[in-house]
N, C-alpha and C. Protein backbone atom coordinates (compact mmCIF):
# COMPACT_ATOMS: atom_id res chain seq x y z
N UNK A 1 -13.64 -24.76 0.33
CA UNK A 1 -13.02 -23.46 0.48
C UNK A 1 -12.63 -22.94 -0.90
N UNK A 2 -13.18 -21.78 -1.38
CA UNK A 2 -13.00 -21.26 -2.19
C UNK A 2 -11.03 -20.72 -2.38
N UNK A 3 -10.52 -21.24 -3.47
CA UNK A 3 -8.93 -20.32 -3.93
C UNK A 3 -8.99 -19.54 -4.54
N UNK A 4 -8.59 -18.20 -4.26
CA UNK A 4 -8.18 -16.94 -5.58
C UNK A 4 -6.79 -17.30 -5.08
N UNK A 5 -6.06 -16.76 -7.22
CA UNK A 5 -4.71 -16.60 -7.12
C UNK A 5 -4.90 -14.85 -7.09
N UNK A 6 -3.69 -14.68 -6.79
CA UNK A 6 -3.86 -13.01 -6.69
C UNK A 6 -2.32 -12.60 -7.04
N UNK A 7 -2.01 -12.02 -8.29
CA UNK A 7 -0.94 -11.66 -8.97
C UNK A 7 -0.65 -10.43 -8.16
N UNK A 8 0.57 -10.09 -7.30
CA UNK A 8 1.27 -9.43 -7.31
C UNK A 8 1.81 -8.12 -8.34
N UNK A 9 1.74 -6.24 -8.49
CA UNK A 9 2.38 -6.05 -9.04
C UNK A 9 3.56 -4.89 -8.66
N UNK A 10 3.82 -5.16 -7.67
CA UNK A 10 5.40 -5.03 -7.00
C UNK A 10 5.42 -6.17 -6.10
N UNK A 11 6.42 -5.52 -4.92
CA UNK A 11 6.87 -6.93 -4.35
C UNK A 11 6.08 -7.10 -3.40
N UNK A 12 4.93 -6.08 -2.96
CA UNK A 12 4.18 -6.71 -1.52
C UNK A 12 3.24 -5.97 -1.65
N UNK A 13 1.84 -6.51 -0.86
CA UNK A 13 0.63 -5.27 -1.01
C UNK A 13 0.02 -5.83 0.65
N UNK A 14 -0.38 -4.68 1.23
CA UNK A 14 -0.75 -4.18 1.71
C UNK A 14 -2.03 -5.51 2.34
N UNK A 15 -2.22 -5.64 3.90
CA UNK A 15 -3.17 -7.26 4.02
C UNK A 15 -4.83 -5.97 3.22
N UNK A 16 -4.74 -4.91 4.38
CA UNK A 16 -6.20 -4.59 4.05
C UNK A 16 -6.29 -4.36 2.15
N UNK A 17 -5.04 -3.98 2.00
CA UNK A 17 -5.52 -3.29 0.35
C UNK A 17 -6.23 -4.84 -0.80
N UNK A 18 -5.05 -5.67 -0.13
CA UNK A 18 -5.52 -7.41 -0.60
C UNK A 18 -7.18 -7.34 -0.60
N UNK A 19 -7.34 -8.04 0.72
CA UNK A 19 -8.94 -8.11 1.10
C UNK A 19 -10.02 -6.98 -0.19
N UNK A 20 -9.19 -5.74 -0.18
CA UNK A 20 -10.61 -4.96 -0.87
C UNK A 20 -10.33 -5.19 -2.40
N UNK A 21 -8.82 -5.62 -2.92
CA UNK A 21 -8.88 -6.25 -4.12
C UNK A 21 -9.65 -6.76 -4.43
N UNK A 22 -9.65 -7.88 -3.73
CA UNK A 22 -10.13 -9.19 -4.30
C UNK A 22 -11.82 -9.44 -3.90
N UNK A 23 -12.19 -8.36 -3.11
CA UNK A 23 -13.74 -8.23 -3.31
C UNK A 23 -14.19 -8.66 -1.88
N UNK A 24 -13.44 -9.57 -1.12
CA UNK A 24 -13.26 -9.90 -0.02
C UNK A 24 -14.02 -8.98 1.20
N UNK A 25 -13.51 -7.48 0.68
CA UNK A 25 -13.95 -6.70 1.47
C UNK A 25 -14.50 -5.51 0.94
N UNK A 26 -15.48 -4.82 0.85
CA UNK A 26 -16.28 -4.07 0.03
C UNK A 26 -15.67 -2.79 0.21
N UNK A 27 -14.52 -2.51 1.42
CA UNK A 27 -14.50 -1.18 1.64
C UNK A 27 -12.50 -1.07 2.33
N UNK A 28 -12.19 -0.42 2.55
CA UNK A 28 -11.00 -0.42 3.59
C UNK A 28 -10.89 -0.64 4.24
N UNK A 29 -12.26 0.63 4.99
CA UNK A 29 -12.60 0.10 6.77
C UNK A 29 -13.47 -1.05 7.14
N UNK A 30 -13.61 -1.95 6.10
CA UNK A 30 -14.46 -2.83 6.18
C UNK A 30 -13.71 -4.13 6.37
N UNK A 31 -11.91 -4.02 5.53
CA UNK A 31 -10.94 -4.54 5.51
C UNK A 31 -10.22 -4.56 6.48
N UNK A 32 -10.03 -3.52 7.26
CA UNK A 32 -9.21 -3.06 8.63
C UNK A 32 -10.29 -3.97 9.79
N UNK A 33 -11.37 -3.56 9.27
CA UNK A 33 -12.15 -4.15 10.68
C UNK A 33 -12.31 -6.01 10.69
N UNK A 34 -12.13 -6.55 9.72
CA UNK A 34 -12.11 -7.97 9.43
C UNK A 34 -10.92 -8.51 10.22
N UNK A 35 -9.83 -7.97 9.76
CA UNK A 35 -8.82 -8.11 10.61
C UNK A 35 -8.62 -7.71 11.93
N UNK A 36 -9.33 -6.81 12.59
CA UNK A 36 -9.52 -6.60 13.68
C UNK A 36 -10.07 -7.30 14.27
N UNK A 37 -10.86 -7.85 14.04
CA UNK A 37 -11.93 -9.10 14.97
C UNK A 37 -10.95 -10.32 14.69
N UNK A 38 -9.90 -10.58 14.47
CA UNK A 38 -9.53 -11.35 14.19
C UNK A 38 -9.89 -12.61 13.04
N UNK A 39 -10.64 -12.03 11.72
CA UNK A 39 -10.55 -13.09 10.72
C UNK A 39 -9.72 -13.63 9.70
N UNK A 40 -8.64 -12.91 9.92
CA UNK A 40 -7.72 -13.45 9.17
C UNK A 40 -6.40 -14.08 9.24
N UNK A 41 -6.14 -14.95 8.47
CA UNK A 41 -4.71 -15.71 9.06
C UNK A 41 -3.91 -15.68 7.76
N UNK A 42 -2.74 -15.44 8.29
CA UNK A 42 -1.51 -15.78 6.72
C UNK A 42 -0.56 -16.52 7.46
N UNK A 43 -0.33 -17.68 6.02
CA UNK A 43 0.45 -18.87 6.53
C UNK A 43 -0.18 -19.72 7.88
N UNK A 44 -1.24 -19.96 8.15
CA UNK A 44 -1.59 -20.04 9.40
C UNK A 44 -1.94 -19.60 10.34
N UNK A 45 -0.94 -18.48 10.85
CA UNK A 45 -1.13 -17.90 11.65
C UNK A 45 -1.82 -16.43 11.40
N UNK A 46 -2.70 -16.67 12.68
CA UNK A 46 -3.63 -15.38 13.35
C UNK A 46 -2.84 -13.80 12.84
N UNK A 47 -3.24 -12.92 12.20
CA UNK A 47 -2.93 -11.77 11.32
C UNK A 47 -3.53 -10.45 12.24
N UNK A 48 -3.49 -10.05 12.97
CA UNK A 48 -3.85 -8.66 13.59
C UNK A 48 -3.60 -7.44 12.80
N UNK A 49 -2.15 -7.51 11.97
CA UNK A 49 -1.79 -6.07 11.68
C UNK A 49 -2.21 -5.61 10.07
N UNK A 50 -3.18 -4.87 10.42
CA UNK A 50 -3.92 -4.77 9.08
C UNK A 50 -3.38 -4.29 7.58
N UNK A 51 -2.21 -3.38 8.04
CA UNK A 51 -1.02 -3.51 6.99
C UNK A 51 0.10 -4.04 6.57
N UNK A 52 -0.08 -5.56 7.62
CA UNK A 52 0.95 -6.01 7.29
C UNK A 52 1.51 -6.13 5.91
N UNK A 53 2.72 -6.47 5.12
CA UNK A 53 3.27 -6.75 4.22
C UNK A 53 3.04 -7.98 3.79
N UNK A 54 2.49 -8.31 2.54
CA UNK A 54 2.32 -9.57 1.92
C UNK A 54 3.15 -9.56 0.78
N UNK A 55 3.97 -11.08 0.52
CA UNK A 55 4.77 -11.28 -0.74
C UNK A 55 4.35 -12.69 -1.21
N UNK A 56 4.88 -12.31 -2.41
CA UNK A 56 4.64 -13.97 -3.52
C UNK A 56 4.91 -14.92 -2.74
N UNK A 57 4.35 -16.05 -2.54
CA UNK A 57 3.97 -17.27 -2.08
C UNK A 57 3.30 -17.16 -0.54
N UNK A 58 3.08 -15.80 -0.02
CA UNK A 58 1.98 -16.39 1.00
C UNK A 58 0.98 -16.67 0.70
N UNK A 59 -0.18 -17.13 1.75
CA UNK A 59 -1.44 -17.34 2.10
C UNK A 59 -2.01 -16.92 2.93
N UNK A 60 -3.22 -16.41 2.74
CA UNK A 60 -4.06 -15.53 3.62
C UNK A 60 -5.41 -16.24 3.55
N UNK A 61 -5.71 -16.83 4.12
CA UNK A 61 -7.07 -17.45 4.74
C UNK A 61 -8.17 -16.55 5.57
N UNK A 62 -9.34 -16.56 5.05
CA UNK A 62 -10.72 -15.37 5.35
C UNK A 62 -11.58 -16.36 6.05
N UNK A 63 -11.58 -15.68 7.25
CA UNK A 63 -12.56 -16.90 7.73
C UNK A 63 -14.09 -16.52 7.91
N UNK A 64 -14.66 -16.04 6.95
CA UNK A 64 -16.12 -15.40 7.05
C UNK A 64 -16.68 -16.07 5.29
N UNK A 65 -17.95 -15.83 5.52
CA UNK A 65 -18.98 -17.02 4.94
C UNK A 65 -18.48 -18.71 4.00
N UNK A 66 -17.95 -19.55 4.64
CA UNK A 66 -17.40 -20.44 4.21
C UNK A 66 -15.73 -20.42 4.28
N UNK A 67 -15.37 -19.50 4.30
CA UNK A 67 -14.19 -19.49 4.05
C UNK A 67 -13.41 -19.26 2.86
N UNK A 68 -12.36 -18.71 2.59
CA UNK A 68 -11.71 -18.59 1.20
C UNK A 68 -9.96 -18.59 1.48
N UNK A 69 -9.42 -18.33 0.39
CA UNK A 69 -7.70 -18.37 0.51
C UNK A 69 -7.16 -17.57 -0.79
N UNK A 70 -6.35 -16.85 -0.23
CA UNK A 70 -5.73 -16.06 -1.38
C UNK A 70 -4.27 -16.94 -1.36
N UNK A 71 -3.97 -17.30 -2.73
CA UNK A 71 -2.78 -16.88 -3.14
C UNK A 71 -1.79 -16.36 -3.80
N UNK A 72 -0.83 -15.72 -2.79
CA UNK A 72 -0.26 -14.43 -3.95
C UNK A 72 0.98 -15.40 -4.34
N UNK A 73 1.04 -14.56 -5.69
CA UNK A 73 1.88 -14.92 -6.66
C UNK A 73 2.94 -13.94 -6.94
N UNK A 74 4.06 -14.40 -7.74
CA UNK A 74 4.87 -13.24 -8.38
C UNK A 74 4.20 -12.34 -9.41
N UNK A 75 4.30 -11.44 -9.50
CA UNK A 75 4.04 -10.31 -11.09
C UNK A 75 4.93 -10.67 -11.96
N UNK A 76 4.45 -10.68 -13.12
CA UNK A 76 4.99 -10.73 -14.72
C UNK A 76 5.96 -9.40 -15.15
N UNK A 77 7.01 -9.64 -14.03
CA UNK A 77 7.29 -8.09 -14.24
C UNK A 77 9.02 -8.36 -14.66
């Protein structure tokens, strides 16, 4: 399973805005819909809400081609 760290630069971003960061997802609605089918999990658990709020030290697990894991970090701020 592939790890990205993923620096934070306020206190939370957005699950879909994550995903199209990090390349994960090529598009928004491409990001919204990943999570809609249910591929994504933070901390474990199953993630439905496509904007949920993410902060420094979760994990978000992609469960499409092999798999991957983000983790966010604090910003250098």
């Amino acid at each position: 399973m592939n790890i990205i760290e993923f620096e934070l630069r306020g206190a939370f971003i957005p699950l879909d805005a994550l995903l199209k960061a990090t390349g994960l997802a090529p598009s928004g609605g491409a990001a919204k819909a990943l999570v809609a089918a249910g591929g994504v999990q933070v901390d474990g658990q199953l993630e439905l809400r496509k904007t949920a709020k993410l902060r420094a030290g979760q994990v978000v697990q992609v469960n499409q081609a092999g798999g991957c894991a983000i983790r966010l970090l604090a910003g250098s701020s």
